[in-house]
N, C-alpha and C. Protein backbone atom coordinates (compact mmCIF):
# COMPACT_ATOMS: atom_id res chain seq x y z
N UNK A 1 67.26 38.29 5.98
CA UNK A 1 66.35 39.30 5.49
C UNK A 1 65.04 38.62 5.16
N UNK A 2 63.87 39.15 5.27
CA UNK A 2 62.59 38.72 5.76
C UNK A 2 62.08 39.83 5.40
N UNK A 3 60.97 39.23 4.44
CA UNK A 3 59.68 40.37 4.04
C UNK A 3 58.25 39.98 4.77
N UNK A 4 57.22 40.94 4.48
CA UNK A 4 56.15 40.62 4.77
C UNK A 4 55.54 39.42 4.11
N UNK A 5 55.80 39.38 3.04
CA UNK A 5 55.68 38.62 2.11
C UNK A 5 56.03 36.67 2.13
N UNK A 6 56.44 37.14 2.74
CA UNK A 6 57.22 35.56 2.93
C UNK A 6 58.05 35.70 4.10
N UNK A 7 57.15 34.74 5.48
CA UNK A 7 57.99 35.16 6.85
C UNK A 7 59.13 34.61 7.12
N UNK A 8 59.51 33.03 6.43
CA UNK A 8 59.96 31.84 6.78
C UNK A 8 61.59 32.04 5.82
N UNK A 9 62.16 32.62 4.75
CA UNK A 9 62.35 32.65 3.74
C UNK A 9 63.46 33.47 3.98
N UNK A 10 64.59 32.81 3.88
CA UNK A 10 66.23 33.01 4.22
C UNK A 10 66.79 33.49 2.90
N UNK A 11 67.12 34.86 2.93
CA UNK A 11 68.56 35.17 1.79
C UNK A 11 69.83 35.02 2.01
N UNK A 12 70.42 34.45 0.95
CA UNK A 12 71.92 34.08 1.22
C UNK A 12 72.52 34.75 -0.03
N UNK A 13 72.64 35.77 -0.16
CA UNK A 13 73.18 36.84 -0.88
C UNK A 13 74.82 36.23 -1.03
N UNK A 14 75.07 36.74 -2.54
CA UNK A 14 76.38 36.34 -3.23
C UNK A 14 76.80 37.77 -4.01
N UNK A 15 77.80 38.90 -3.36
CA UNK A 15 78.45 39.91 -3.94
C UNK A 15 79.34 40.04 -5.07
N UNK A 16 79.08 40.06 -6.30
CA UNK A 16 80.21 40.14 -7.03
C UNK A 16 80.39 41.26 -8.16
N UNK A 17 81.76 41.98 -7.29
CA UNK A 17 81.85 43.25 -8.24
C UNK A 17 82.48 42.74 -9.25
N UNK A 18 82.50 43.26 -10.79
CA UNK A 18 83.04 43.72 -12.16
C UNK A 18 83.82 44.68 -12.49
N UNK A 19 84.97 43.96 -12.08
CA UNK A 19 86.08 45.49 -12.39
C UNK A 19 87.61 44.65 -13.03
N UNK A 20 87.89 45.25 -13.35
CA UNK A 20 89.56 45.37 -13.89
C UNK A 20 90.22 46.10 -12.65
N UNK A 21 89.85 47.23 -12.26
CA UNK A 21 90.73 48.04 -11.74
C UNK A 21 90.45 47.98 -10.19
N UNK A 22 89.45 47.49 -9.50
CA UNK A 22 89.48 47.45 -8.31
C UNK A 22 89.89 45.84 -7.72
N UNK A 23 89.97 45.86 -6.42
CA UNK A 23 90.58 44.76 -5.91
C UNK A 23 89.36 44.57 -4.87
N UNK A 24 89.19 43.40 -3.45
CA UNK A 24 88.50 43.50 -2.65
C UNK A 24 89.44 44.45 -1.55
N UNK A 25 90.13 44.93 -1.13
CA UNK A 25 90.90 46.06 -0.67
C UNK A 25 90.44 47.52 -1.11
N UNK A 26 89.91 47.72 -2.35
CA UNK A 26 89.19 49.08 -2.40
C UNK A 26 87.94 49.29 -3.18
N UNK A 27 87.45 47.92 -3.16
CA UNK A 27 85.94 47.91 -3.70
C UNK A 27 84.75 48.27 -2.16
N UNK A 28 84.60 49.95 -2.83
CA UNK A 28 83.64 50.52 -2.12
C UNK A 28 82.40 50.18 -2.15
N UNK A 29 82.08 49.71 -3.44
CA UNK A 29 80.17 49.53 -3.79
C UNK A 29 80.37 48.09 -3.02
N UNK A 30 81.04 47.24 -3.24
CA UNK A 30 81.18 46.27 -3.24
C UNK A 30 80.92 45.87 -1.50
N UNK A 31 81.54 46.94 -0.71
CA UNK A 31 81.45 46.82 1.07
C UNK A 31 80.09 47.51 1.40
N UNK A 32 79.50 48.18 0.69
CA UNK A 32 78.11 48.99 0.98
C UNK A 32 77.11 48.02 0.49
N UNK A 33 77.18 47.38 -0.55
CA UNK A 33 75.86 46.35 -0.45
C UNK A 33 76.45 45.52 0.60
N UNK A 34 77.43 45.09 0.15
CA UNK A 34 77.27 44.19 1.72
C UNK A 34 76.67 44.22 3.23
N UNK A 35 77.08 45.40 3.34
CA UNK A 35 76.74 46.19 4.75
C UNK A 35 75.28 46.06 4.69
N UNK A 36 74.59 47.14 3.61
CA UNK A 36 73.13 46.73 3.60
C UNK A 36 72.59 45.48 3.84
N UNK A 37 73.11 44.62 3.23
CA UNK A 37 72.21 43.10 2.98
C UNK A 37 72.24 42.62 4.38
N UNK A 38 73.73 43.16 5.19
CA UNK A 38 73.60 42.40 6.62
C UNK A 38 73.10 43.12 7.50
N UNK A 39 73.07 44.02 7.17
CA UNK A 39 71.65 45.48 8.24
C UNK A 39 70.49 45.19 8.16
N UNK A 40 70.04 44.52 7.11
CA UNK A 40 68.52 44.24 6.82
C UNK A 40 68.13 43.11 6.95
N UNK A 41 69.40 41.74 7.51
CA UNK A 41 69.32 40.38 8.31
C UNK A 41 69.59 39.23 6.99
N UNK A 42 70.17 40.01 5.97
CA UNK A 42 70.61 39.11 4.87
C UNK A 42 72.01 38.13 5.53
N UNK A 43 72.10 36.77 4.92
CA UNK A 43 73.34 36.63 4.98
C UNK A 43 74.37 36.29 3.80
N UNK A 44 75.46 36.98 4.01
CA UNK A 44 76.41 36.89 2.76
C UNK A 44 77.30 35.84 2.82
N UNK A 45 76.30 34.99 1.47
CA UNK A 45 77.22 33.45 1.44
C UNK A 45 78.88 33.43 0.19
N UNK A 46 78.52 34.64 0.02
CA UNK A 46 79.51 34.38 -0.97
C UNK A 46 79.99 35.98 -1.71
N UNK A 47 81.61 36.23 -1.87
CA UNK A 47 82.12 37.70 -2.38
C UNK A 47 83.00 37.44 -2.93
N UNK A 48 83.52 38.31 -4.13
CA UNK A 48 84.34 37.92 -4.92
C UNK A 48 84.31 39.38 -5.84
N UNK A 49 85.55 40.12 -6.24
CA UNK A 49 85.83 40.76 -7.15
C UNK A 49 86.03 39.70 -8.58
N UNK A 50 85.44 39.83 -9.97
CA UNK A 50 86.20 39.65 -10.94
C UNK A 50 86.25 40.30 -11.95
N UNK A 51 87.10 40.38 -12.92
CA UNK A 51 87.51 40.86 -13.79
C UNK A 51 86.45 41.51 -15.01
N UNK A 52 86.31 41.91 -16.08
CA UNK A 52 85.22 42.13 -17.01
C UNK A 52 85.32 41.40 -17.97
N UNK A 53 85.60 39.88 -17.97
CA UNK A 53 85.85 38.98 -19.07
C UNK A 53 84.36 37.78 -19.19
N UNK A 54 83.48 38.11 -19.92
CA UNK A 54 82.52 36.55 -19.81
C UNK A 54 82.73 35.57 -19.51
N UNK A 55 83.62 34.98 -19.30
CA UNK A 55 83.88 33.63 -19.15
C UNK A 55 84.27 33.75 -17.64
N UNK A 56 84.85 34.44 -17.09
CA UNK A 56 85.43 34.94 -15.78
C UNK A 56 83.88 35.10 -14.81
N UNK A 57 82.84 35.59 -15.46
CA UNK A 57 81.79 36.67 -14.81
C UNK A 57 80.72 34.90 -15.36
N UNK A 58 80.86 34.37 -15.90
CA UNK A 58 79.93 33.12 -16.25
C UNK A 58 80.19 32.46 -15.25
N UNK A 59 81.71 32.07 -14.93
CA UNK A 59 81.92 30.87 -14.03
C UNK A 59 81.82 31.34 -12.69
N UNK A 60 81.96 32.54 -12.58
CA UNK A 60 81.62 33.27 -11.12
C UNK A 60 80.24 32.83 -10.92
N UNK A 61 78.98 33.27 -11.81
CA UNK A 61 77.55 33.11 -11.81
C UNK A 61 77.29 31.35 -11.25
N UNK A 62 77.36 30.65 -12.12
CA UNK A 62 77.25 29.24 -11.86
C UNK A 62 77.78 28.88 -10.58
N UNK A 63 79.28 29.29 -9.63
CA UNK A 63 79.86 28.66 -8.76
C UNK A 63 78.48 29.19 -7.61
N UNK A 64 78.32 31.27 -7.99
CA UNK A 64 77.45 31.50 -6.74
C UNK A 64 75.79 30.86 -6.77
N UNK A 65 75.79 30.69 -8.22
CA UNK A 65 74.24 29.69 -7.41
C UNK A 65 74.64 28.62 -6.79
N UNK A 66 75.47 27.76 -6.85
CA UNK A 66 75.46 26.90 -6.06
C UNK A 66 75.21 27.01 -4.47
N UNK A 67 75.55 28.98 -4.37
CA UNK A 67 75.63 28.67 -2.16
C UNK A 67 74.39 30.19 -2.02
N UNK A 68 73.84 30.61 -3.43
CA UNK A 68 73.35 31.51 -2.96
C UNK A 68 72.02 31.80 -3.71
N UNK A 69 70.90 32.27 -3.20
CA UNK A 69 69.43 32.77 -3.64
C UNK A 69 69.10 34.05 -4.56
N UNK A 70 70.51 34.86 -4.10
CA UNK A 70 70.08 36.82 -4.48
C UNK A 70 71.98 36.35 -4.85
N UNK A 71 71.59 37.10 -6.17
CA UNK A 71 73.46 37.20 -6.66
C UNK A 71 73.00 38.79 -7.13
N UNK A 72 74.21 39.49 -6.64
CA UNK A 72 73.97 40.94 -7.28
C UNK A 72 75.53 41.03 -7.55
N UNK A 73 75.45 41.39 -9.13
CA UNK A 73 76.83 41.74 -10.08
C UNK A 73 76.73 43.31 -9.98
N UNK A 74 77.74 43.84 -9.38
CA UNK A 74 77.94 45.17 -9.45
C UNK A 74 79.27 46.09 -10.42
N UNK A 75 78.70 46.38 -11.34
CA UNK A 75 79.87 46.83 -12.50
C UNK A 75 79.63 46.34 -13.38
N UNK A 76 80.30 47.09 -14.92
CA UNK A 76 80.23 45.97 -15.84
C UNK A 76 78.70 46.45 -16.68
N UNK A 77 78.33 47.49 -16.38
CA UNK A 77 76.35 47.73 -16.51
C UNK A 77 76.73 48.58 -17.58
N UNK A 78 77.60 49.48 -18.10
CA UNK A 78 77.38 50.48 -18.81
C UNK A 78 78.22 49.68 -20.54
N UNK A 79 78.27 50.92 -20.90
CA UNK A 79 78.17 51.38 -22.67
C UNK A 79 79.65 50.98 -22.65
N UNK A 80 80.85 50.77 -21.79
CA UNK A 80 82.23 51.05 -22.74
C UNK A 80 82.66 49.52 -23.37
N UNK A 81 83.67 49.35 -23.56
CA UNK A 81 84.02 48.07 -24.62
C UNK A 81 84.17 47.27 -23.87
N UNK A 82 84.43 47.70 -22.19
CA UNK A 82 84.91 45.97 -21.49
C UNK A 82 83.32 45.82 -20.66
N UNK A 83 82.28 46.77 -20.65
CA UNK A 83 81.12 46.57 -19.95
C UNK A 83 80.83 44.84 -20.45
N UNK A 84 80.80 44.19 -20.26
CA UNK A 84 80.60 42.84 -20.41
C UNK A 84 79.20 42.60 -19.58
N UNK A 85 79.07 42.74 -18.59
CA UNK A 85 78.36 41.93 -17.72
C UNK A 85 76.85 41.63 -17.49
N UNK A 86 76.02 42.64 -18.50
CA UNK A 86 74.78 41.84 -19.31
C UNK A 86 74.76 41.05 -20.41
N UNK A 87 76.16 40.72 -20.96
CA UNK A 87 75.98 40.21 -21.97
C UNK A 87 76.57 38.61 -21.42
N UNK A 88 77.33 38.74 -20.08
CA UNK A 88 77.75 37.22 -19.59
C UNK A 88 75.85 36.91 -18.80
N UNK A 89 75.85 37.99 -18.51
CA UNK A 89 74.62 36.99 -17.30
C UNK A 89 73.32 36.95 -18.41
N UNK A 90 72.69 37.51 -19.38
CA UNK A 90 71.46 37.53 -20.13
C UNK A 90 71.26 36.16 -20.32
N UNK A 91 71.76 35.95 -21.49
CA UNK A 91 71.53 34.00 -21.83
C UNK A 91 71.51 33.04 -20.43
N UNK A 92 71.58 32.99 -19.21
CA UNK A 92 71.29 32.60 -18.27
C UNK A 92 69.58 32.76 -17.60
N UNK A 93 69.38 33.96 -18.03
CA UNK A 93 68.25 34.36 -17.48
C UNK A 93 67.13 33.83 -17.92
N UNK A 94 66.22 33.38 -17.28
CA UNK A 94 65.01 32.39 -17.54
C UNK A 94 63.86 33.43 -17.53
N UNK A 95 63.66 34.11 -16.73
CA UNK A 95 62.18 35.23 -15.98
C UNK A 95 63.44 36.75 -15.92
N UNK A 96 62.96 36.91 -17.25
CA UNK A 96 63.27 38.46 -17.01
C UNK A 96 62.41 39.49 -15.83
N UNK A 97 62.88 40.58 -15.38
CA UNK A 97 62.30 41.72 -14.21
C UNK A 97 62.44 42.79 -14.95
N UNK A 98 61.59 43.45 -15.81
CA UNK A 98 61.88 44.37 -16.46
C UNK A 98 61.77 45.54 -15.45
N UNK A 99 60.76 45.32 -14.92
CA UNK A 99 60.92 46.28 -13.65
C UNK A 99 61.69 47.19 -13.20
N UNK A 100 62.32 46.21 -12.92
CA UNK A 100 63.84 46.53 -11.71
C UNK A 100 64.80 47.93 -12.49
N UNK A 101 64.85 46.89 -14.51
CA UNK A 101 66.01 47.95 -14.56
C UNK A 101 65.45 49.23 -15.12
N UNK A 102 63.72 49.44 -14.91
CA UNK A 102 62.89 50.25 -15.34
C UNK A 102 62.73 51.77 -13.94
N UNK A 103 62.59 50.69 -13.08
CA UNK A 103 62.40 51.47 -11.83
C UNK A 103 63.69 52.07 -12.03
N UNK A 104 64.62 51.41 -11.93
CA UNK A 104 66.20 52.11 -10.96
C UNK A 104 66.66 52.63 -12.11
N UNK A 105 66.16 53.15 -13.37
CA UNK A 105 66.85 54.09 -14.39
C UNK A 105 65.75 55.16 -14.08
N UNK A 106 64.35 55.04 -13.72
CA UNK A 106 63.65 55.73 -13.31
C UNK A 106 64.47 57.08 -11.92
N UNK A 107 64.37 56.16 -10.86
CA UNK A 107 64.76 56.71 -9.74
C UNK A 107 66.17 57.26 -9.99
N UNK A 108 67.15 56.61 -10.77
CA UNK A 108 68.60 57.33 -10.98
C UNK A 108 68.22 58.84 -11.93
N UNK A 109 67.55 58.80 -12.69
CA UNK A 109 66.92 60.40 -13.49
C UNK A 109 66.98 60.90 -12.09
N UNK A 110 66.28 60.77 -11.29
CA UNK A 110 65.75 61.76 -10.22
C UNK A 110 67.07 62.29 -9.24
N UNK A 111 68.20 61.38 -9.25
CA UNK A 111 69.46 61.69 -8.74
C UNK A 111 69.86 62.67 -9.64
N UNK A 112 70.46 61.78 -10.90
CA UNK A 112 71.35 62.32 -12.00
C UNK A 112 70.87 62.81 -13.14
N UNK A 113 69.67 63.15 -13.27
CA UNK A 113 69.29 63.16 -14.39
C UNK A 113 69.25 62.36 -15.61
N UNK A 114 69.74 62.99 -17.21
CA UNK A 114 69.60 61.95 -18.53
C UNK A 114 70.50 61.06 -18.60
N UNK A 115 71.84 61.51 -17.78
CA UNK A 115 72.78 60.22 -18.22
C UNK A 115 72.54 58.54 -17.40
N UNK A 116 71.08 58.85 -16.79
CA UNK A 116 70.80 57.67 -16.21
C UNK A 116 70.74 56.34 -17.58
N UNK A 117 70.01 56.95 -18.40
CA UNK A 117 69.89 56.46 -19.69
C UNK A 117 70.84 55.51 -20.04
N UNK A 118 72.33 55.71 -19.64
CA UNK A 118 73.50 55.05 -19.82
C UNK A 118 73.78 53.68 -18.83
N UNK A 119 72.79 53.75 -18.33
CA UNK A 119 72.46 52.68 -17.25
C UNK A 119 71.59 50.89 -18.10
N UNK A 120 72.29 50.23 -17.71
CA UNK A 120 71.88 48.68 -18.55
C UNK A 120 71.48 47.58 -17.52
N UNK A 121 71.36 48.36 -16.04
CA UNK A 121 70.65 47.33 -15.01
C UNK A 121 69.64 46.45 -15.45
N UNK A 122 69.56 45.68 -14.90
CA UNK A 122 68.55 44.37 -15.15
C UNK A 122 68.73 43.60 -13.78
N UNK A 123 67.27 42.99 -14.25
CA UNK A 123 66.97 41.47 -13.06
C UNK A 123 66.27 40.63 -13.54
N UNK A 124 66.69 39.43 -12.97
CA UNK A 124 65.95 38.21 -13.21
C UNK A 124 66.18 36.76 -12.67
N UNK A 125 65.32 35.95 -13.42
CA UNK A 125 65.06 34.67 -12.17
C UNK A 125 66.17 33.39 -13.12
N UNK A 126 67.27 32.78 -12.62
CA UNK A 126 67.83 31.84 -13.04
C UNK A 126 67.11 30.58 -11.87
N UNK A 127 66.54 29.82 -12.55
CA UNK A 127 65.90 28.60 -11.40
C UNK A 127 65.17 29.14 -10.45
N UNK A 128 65.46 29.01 -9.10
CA UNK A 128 64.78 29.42 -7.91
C UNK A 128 65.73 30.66 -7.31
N UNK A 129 66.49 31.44 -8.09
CA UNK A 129 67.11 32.36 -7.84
C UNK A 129 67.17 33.77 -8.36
N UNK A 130 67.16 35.17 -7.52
CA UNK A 130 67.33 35.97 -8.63
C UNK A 130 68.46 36.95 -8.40
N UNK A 131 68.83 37.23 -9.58
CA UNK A 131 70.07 37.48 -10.04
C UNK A 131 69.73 39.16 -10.82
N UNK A 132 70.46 40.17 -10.09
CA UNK A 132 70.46 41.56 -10.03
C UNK A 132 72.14 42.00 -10.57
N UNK A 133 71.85 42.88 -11.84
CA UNK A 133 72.71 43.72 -12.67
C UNK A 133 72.84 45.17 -12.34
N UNK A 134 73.67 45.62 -11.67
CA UNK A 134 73.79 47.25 -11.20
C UNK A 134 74.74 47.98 -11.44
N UNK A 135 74.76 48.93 -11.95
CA UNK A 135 75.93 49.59 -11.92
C UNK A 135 77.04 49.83 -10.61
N UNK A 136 78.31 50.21 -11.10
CA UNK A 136 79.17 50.20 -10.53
C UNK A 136 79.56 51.11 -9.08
N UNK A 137 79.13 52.31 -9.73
CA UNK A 137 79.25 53.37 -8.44
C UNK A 137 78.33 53.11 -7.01
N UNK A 138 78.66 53.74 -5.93
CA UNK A 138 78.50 53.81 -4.88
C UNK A 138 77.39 54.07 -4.80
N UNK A 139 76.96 55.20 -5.15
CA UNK A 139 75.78 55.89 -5.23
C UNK A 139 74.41 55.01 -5.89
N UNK A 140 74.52 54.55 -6.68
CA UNK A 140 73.85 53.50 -7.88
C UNK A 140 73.88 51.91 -6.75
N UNK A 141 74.54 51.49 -6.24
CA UNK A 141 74.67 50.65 -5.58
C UNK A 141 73.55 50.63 -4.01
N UNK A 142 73.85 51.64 -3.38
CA UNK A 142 73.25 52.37 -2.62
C UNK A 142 71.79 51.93 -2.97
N UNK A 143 71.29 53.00 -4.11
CA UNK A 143 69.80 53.00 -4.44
C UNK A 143 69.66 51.73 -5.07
N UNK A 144 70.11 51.07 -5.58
CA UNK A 144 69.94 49.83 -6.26
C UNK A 144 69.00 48.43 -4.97
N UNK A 145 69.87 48.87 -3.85
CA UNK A 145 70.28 47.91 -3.30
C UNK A 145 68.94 48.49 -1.91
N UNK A 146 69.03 49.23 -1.71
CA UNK A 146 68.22 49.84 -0.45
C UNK A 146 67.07 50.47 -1.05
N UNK A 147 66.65 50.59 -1.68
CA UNK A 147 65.39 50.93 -2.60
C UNK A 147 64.63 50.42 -3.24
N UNK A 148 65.23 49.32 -3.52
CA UNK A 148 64.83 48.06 -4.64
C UNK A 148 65.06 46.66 -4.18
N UNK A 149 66.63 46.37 -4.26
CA UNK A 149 66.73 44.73 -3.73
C UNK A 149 65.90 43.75 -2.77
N UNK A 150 66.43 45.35 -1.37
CA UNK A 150 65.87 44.62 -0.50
C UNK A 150 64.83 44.60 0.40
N UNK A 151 63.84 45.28 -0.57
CA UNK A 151 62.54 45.35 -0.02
C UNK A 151 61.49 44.45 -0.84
N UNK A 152 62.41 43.83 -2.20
CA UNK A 152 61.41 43.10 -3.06
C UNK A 152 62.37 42.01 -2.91
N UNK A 153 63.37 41.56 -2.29
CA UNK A 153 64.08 40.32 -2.92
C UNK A 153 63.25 39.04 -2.53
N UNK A 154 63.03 39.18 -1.01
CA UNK A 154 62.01 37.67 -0.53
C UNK A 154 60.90 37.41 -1.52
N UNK A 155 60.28 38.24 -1.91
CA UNK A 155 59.03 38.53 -2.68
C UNK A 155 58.90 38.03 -4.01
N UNK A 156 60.28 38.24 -4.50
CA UNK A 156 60.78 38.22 -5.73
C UNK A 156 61.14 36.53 -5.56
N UNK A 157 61.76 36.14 -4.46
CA UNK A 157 62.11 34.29 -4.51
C UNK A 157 60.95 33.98 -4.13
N UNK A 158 60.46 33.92 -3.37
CA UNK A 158 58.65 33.30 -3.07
C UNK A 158 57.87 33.21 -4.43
N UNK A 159 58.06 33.87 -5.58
CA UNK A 159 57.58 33.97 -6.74
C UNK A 159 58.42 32.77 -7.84
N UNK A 160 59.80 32.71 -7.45
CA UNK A 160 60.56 31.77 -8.21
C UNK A 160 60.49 30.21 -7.59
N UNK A 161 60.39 30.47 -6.54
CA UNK A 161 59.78 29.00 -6.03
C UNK A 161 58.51 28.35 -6.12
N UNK A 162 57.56 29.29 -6.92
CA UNK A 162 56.55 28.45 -7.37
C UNK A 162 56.45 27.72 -8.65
């Protein structure tokens, strides 16, 4: 995947859904970013379902920078007691994107209306990498990912590499 922005400039995208209850056998959001990232000439260095435990969703984070540029955590974004997964990836984050989780609570109103509100997406830059918080559903994944990711992600590392 290749922006205007930066011609030269390879993504190696790292998938990792946040669930208890799904497996890679019926993680739907989880096969639709994928699909996107490789429709739009991304390549996916790295996938993995895990669990909603910090320590589980920490050591996931650390293993995928090691093989990847764009990590997108899918799940894990909202209000209930096991939502964990801004609270494993935040203290990591160096260059907050307020943006991102500004826009895509923006654009989710325009789907769903107020309960977008319930939405805790975020982005930001760990090192020369950036690292995207989305909610779980299909739909949210979808717009997250094809509306946002991957029309700013090169743009967004060309900026972390300076």
């Amino acid at each position: 995947m290749k922006s205007s922005h930066t011609s030269s400039l390879e993504i190696r995208a790292a998938v990792i859904t946040v669930s208890t209850s799904r497996s890679k056998d019926t993680d739907i959001s989880g096969g639709i970013i994928r699909e996107l990232l490789e429709k739009a000439g991304a390549g996916i260095s790295y996938y993995t379902v895990v669990p909603d435990k910090v320590d589980q969703i920490q050591e996931v984070l650390h293993f995928a920078l090691t093989r990847s540029n764009c990590l997108i955590f899918c799940g894990g974004t909202g209000l209930t007691r096991d939502d964990c997964t801004i609270e494993a990836i935040t203290p990591f984050i160096q260059k907050r994107i307020d943006g991102f989780g500004e826009l895509f609570r923006w654009m989710s109103y325009q789907e769903i209306g107020t309960a977008a509100i319930l939405s805790r997406a975020l982005a930001g830059v760990i090192g020369e990498s950036v690292v995207f918080c989305i909610p779980g559903s299909p739909a949210a994944a979808r717009l997250a990912v094809d509306d946002l990711i991957i029309p700013e992600c090169a743009h967004i590392l060309s900026h972390a590499r300076k």
